[in-house]
C-alpha atoms as a PDB file:
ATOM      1  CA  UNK A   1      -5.834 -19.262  10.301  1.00  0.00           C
ATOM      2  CA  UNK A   2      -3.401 -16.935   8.376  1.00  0.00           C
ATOM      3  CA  UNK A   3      -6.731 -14.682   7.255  1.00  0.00           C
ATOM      4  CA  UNK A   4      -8.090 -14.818  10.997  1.00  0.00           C
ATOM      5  CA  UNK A   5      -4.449 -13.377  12.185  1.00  0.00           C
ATOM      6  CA  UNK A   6      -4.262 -10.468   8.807  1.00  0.00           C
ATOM      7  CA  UNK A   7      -8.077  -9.619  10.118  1.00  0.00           C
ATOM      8  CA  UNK A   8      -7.193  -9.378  14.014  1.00  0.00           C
ATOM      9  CA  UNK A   9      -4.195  -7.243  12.949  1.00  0.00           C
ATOM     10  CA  UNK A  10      -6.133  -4.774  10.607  1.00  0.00           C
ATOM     11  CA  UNK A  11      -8.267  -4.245  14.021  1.00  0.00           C
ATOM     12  CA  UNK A  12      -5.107  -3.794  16.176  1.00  0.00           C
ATOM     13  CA  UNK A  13      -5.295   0.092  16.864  1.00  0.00           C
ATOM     14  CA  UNK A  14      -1.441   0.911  17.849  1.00  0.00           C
ATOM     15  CA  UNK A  15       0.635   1.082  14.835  1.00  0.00           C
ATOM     16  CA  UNK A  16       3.982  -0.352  16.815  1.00  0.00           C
ATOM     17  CA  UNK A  17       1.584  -3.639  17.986  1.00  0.00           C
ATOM     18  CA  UNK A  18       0.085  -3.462  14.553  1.00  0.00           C
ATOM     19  CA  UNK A  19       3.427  -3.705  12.941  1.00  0.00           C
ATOM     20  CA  UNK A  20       4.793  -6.503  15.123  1.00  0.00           C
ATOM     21  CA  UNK A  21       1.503  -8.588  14.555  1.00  0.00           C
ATOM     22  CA  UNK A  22       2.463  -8.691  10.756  1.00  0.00           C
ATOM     23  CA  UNK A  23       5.831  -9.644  11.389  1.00  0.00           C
ATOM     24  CA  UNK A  24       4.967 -12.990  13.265  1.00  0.00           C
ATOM     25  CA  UNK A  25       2.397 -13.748  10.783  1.00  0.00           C
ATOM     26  CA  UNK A  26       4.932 -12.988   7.601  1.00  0.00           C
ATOM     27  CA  UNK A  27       7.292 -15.099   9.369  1.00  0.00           C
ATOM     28  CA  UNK A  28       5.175 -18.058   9.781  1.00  0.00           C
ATOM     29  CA  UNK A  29       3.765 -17.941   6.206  1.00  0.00           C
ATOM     30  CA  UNK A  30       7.292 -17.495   4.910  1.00  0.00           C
ATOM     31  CA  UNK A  31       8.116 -20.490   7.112  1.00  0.00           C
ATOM     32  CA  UNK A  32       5.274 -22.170   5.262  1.00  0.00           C
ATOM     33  CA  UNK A  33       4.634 -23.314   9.257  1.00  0.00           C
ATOM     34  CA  UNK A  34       1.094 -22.692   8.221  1.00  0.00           C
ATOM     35  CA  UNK A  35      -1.352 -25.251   5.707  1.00  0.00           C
ATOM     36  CA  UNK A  36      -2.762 -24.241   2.075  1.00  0.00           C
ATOM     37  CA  UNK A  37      -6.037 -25.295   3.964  1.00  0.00           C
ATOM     38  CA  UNK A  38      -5.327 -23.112   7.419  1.00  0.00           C
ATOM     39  CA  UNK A  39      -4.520 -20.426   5.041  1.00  0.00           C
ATOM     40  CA  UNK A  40      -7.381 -19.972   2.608  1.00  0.00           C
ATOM     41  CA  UNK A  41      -9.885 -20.769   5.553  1.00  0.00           C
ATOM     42  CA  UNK A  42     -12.803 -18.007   5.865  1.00  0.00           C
ATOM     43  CA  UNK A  43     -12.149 -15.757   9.200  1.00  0.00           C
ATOM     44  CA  UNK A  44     -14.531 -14.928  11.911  1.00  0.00           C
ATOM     45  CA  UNK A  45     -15.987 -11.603  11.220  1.00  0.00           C
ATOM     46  CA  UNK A  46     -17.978 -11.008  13.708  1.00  0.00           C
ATOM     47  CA  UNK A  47     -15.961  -8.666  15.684  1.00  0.00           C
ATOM     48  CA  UNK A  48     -17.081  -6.013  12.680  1.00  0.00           C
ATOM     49  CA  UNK A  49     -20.373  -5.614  14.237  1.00  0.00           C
ATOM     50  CA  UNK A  50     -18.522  -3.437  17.084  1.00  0.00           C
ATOM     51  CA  UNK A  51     -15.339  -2.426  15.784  1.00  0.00           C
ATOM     52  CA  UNK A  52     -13.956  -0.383  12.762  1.00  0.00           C
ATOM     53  CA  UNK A  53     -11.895  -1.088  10.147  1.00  0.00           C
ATOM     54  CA  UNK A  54      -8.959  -0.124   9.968  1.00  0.00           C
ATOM     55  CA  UNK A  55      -8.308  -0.178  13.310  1.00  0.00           C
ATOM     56  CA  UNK A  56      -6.467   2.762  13.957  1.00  0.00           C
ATOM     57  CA  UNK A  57      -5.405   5.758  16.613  1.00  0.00           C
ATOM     58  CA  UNK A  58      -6.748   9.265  17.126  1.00  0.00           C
ATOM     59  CA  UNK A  59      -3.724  10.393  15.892  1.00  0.00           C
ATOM     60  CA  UNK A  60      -2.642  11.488  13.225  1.00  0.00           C
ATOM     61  CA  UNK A  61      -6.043  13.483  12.508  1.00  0.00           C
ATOM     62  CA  UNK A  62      -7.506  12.888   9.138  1.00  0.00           C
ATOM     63  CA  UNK A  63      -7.696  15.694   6.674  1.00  0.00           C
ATOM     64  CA  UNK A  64      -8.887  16.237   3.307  1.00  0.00           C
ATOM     65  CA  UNK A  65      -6.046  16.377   0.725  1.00  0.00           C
ATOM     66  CA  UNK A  66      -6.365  20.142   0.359  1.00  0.00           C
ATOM     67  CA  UNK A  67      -6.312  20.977   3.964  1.00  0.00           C
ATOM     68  CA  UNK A  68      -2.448  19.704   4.374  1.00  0.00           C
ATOM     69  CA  UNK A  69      -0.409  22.247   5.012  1.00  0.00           C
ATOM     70  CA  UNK A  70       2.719  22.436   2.206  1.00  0.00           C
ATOM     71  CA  UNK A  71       6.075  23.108   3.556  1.00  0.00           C
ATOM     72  CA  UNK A  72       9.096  23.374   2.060  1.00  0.00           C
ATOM     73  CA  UNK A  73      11.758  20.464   2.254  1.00  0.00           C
ATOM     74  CA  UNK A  74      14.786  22.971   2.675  1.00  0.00           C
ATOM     75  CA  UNK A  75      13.403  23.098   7.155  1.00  0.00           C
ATOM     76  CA  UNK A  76      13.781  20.522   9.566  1.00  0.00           C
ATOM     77  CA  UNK A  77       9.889  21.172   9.852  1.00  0.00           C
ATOM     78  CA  UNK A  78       9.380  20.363   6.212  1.00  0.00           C
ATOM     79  CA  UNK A  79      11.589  17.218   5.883  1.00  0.00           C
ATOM     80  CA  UNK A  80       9.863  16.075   8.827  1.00  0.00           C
ATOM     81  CA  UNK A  81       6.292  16.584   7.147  1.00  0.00           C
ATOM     82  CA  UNK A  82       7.287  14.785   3.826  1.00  0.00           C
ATOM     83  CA  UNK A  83       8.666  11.943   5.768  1.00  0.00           C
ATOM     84  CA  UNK A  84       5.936  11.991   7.958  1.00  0.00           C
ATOM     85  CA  UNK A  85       3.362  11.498   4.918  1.00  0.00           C
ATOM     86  CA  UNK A  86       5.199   9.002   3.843  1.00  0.00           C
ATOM     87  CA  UNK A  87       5.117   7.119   6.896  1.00  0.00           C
ATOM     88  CA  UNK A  88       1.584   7.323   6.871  1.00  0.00           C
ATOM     89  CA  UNK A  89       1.242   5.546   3.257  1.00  0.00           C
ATOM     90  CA  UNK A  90       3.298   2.915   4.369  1.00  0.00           C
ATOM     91  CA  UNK A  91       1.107   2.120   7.568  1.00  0.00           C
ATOM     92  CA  UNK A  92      -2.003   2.684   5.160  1.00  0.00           C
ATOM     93  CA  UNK A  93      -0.249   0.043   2.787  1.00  0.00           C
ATOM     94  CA  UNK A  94       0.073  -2.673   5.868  1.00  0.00           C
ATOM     95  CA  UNK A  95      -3.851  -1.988   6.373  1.00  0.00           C
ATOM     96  CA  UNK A  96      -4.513  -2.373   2.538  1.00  0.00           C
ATOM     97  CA  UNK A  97      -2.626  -5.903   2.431  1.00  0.00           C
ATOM     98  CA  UNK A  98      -3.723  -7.393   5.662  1.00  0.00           C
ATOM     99  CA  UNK A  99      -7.147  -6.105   4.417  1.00  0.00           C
ATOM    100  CA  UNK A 100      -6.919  -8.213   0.754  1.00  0.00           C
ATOM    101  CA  UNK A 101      -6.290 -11.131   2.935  1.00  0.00           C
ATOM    102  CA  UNK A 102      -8.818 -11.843   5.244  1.00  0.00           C
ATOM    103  CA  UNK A 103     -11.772 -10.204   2.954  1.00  0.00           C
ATOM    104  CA  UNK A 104     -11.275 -11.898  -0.464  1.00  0.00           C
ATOM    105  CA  UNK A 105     -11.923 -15.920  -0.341  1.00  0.00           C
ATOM    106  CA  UNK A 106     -11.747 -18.493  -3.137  1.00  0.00           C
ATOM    107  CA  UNK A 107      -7.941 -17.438  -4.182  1.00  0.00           C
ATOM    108  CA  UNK A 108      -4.981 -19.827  -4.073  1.00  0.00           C
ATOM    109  CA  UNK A 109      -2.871 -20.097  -0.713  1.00  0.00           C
ATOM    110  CA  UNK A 110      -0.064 -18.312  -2.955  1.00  0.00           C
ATOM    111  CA  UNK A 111      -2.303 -15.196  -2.910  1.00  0.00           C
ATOM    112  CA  UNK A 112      -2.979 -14.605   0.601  1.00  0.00           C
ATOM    113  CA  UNK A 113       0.981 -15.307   1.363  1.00  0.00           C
ATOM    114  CA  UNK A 114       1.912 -13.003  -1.480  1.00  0.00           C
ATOM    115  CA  UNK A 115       0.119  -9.970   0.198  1.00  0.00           C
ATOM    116  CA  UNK A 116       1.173 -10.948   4.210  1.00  0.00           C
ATOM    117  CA  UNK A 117       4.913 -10.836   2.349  1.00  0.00           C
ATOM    118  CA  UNK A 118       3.952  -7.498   1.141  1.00  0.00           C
ATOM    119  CA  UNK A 119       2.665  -6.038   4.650  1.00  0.00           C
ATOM    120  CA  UNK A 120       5.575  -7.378   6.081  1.00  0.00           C
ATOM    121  CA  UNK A 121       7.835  -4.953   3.596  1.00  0.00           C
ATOM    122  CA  UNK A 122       5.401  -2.004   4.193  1.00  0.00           C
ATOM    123  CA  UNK A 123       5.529  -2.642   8.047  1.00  0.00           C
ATOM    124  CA  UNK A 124       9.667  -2.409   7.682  1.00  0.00           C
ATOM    125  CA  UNK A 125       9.200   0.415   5.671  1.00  0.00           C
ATOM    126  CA  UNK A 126       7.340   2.373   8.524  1.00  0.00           C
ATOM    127  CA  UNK A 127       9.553   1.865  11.127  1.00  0.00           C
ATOM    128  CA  UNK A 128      12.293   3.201   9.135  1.00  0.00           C
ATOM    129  CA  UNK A 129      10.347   6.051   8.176  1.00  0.00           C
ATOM    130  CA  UNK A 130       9.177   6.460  11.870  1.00  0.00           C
ATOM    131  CA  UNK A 131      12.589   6.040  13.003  1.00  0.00           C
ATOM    132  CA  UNK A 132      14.102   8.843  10.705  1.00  0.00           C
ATOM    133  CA  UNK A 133      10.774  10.996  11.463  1.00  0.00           C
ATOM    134  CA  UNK A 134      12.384  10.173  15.468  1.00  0.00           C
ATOM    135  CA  UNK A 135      15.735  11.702  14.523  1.00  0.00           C
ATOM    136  CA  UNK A 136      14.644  15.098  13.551  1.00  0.00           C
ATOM    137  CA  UNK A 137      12.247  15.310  16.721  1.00  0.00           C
ATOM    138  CA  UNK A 138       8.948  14.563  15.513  1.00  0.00           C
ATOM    139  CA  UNK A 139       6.719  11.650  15.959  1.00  0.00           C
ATOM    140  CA  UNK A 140       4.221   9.846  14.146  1.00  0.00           C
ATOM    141  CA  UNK A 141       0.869  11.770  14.732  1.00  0.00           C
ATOM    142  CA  UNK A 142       2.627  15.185  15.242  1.00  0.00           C
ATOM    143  CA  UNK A 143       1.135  16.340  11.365  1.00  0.00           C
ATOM    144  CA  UNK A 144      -2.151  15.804   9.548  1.00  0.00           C
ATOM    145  CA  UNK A 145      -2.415  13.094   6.967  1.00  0.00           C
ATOM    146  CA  UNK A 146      -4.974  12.075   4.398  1.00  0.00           C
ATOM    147  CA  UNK A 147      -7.299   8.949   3.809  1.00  0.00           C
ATOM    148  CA  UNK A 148      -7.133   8.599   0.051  1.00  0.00           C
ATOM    149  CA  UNK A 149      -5.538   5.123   0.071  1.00  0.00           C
ATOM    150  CA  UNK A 150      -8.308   3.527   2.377  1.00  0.00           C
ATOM    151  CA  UNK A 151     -11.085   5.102   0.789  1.00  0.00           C
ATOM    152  CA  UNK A 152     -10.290   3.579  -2.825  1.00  0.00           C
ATOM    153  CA  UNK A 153     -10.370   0.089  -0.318  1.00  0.00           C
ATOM    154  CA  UNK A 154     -13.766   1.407   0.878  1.00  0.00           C
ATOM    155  CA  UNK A 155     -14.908   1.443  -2.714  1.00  0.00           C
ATOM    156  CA  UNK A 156     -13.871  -1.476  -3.731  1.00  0.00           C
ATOM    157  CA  UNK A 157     -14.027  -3.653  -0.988  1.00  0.00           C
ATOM    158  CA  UNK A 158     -16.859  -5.679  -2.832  1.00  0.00           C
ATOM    159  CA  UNK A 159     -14.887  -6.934  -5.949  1.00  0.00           C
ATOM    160  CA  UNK A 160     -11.424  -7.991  -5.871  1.00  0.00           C
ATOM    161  CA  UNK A 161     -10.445  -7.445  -9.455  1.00  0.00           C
ATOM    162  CA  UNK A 162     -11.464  -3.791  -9.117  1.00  0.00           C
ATOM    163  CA  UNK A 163      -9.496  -4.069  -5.778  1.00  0.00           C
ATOM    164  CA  UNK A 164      -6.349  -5.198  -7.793  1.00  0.00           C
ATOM    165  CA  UNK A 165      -6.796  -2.774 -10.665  1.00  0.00           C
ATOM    166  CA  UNK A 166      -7.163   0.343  -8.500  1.00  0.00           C
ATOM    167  CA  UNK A 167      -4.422  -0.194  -5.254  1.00  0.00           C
ATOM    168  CA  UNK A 168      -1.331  -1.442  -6.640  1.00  0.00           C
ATOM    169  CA  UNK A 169      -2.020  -1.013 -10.256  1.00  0.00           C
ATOM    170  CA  UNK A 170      -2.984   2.686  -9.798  1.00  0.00           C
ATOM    171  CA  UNK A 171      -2.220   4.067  -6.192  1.00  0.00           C
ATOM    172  CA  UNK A 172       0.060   2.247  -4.611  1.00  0.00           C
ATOM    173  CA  UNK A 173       1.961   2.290  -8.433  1.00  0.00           C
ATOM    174  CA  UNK A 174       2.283   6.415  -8.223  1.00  0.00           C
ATOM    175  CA  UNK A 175       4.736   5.567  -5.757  1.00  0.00           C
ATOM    176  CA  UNK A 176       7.078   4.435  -8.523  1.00  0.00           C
ATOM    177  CA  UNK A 177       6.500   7.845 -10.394  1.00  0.00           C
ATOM    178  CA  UNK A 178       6.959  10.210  -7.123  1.00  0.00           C
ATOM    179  CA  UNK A 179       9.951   8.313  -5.208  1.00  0.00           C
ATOM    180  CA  UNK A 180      12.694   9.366  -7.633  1.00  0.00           C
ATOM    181  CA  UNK A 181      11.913  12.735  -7.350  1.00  0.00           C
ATOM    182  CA  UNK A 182      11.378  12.586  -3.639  1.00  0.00           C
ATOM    183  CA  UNK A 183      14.787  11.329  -3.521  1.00  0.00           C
ATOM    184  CA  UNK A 184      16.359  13.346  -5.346  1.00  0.00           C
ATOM    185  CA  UNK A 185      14.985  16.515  -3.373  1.00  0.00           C
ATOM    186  CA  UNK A 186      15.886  14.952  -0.267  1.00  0.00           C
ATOM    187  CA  UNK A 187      19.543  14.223  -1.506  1.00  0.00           C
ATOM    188  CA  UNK A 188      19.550  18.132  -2.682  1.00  0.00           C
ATOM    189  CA  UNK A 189      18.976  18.991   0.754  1.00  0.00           C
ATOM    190  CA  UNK A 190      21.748  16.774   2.276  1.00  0.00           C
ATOM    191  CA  UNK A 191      18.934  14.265   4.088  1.00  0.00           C
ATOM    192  CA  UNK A 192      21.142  11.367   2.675  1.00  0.00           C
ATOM    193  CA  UNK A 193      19.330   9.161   5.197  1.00  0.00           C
ATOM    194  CA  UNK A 194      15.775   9.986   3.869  1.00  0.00           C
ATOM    195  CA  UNK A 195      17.504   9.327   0.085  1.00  0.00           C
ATOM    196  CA  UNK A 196      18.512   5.705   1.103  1.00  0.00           C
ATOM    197  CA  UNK A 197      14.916   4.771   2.833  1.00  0.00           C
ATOM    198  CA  UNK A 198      13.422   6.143  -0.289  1.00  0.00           C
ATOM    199  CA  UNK A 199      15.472   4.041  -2.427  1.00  0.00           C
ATOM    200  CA  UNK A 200      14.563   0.827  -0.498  1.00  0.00           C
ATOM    201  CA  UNK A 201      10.923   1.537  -0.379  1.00  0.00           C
ATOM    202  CA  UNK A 202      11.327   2.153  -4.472  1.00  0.00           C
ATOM    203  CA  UNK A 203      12.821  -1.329  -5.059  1.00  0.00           C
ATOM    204  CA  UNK A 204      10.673  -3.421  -3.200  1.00  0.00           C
ATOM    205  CA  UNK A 205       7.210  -1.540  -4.444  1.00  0.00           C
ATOM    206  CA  UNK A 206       7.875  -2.360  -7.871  1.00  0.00           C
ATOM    207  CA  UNK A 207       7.971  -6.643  -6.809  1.00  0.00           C
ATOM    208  CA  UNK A 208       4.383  -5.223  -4.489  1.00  0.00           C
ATOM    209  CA  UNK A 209       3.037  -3.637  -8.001  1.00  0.00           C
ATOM    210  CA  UNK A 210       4.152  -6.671  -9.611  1.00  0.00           C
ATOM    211  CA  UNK A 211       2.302  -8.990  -7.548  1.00  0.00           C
ATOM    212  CA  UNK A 212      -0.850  -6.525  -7.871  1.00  0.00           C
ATOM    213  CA  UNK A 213      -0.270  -6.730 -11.961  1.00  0.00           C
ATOM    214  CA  UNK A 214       0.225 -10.537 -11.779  1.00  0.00           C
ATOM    215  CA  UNK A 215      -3.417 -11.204  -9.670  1.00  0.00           C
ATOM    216  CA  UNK A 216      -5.168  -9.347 -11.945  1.00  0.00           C
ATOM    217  CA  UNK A 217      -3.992 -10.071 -15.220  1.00  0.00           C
ATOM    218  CA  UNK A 218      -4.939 -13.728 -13.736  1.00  0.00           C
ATOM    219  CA  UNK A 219      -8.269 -12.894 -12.949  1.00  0.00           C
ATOM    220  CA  UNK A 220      -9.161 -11.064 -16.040  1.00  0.00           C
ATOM    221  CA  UNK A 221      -7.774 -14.324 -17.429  1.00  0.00           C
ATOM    222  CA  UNK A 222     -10.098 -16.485 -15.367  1.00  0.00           C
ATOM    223  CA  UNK A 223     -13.204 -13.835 -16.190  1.00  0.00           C
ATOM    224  CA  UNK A 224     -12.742 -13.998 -19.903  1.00  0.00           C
ATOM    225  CA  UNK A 225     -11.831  -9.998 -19.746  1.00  0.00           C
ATOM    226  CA  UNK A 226      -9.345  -7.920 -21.302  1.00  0.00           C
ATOM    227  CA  UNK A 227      -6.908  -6.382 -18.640  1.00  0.00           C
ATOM    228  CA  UNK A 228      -6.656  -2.868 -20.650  1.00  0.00           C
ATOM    229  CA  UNK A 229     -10.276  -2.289 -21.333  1.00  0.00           C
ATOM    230  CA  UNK A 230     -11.244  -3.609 -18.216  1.00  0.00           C
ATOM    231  CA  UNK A 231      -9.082  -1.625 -16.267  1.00  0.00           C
ATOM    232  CA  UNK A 232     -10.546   1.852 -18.101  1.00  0.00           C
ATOM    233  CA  UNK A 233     -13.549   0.472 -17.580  1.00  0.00           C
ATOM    234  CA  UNK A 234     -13.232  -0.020 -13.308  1.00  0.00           C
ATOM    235  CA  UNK A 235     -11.512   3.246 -13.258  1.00  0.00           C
ATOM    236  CA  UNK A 236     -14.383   5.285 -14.620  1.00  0.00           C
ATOM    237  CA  UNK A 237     -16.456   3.157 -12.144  1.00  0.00           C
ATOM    238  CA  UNK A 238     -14.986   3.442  -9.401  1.00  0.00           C
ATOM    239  CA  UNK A 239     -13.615   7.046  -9.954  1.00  0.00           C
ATOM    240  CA  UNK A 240      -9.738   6.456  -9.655  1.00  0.00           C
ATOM    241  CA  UNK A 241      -7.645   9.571  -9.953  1.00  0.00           C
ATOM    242  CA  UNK A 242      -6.302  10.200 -13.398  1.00  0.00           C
ATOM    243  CA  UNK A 243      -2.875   9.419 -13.382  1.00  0.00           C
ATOM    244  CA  UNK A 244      -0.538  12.227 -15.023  1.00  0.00           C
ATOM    245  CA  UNK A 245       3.137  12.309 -16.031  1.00  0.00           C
ATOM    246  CA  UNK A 246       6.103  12.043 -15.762  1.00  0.00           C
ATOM    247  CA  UNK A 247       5.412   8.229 -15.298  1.00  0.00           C
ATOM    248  CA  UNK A 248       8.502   6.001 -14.071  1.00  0.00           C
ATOM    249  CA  UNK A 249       8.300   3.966 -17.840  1.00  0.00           C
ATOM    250  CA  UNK A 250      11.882   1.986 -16.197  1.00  0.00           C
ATOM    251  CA  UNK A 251       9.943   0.488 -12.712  1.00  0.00           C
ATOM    252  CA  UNK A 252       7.049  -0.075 -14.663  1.00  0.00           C
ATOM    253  CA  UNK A 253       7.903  -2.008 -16.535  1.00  0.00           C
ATOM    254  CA  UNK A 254      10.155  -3.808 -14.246  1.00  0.00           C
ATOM    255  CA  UNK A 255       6.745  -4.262 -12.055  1.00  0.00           C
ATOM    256  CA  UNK A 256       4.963  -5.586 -15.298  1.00  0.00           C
ATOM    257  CA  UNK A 257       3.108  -3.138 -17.153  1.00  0.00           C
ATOM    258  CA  UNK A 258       3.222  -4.282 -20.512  1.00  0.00           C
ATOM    259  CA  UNK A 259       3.379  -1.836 -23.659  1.00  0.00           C
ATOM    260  CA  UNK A 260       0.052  -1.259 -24.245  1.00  0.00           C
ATOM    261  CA  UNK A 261      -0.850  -0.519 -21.013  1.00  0.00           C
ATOM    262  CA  UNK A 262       1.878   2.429 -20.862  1.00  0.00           C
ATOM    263  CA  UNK A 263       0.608   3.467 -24.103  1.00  0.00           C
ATOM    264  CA  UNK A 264      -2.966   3.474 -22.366  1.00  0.00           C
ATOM    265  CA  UNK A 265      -1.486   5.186 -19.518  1.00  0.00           C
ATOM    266  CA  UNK A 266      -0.084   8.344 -21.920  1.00  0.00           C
ATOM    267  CA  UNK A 267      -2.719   9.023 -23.686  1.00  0.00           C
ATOM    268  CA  UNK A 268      -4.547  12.255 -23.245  1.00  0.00           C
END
């Protein structure tokens, strides 16, 4: 049942109905008003055939990473667009979770109600994103955004470990290097609100990169493979981005990276 609901949600097209469709279903796994056996139970797919994943609105139009405009954060306009692309990662991030859930079977119960708690945070962090986005007069949809984030869950939408390794271990984790600085330009700039969402979305990524960490050091466990060399080895696969410095060592850490992996991580 609880993958049949994260599936009809990814399909849900408005972001606002979207949103509140993860809230009912975070608050009834949190609840535990749903069974281990409801929960791991395979959804109906069928809908697929006719509809697209994620579902989504015409707006805001999809761009390649090089066509978005850059603007500086010292205008309205400019605050507006950072905020704006940050919204859109969040809403991405609800996608990416709900998506984990209904397509990947065999896990635990804890699994799937680890990642509906963590599209329940995203979800909160878009509508305060949205909401400050309100309060200097734009909208969601009024700037371009990028699909990067769904098309590494294109890519590996046929293996969950290369799933884990390559969303929250490497995406979804550059979020711990770039929010401090993002802050900190927004508190330059006197956008004290902006500072404070930024600071939320900071603490509770670093439990969502922990969960990511904790899932796949698991499976690796349960696979017999090594979580370092396997993880170079599904990046070169699966073409991740190379991740460059400065790297948030501090939330890291805090989200479970272990030494060696940080090592990994600054090596040239």
């Amino acid at each position: 049942m609880l993958r049949q609901l994260a599936l009809d949600a990814l399909l849900l097209q408005g972001a606002d109905e979207k949103c509140s469709a993860v809230e009912s279903i975070s608050l009834a796994a949190a609840a535990a008003l749903t069974s281990d056996t409801q929960i791991v139970a395979t959804p109906d797919s069928r809908r697929l055939a006719k509809e697209k994943l994620p579902g989504r609105t015409d707006r805001p139009a999809l761009v390649a990473p090089a066509q978005l405009a850059r603007r500086p954060v010292t205008s309205v306009e400019g605050r507006a667009a950072l905020i704006h692309s940050l919204a859109h990662i969040e809403l991405n991030a609800v996608n990416l979770a709900l998506d984990i859930v209904w397509r990947f079977d065999t896990m635990p119960a804890d699994f799937y109600r680890d990642w509906i708690g963590v599209a329940g945070d995203e979800a909160r962090h878009f509508a305060l994103l949205r909401e400050h986005l309100g309060t200097m007069g734009y909208a969601y949809g009024d700037f371009a955004a990028h699909d990067g984030l769904w098309e590494m869950a294109e890519r590996t939408r046929g293996d969950l470990l290369a799933r884990l390794a390559l969303v929250p271990r490497t995406l979804e984790a550059r979020g711990l290097d770039a929010a401090p600085p993002i802050r900190d330009k927004l508190q330059a700039v006197g956008d004290q609100r902006g500072a404070a969402i930024l600071a939320t979305i900071l603490a509770d990524e670093i439990g969502h990169v922990a969960i990511g960490n904790r899932w796949y050091r698991r499976l690796c466990a349960q696979r017999g493979q090594d979580p370092v060399s396997s993880y170079a080895e599904l990046a070169q696969r699966y073409r991740a981005p190379r991740l460059r410095g400065p790297f948030n060592l501090v939330a890291r850490r805090a989200a479970g990276f272990d030494e060696q992996e940080l090592a990994a991580l600054q090596t040239p």
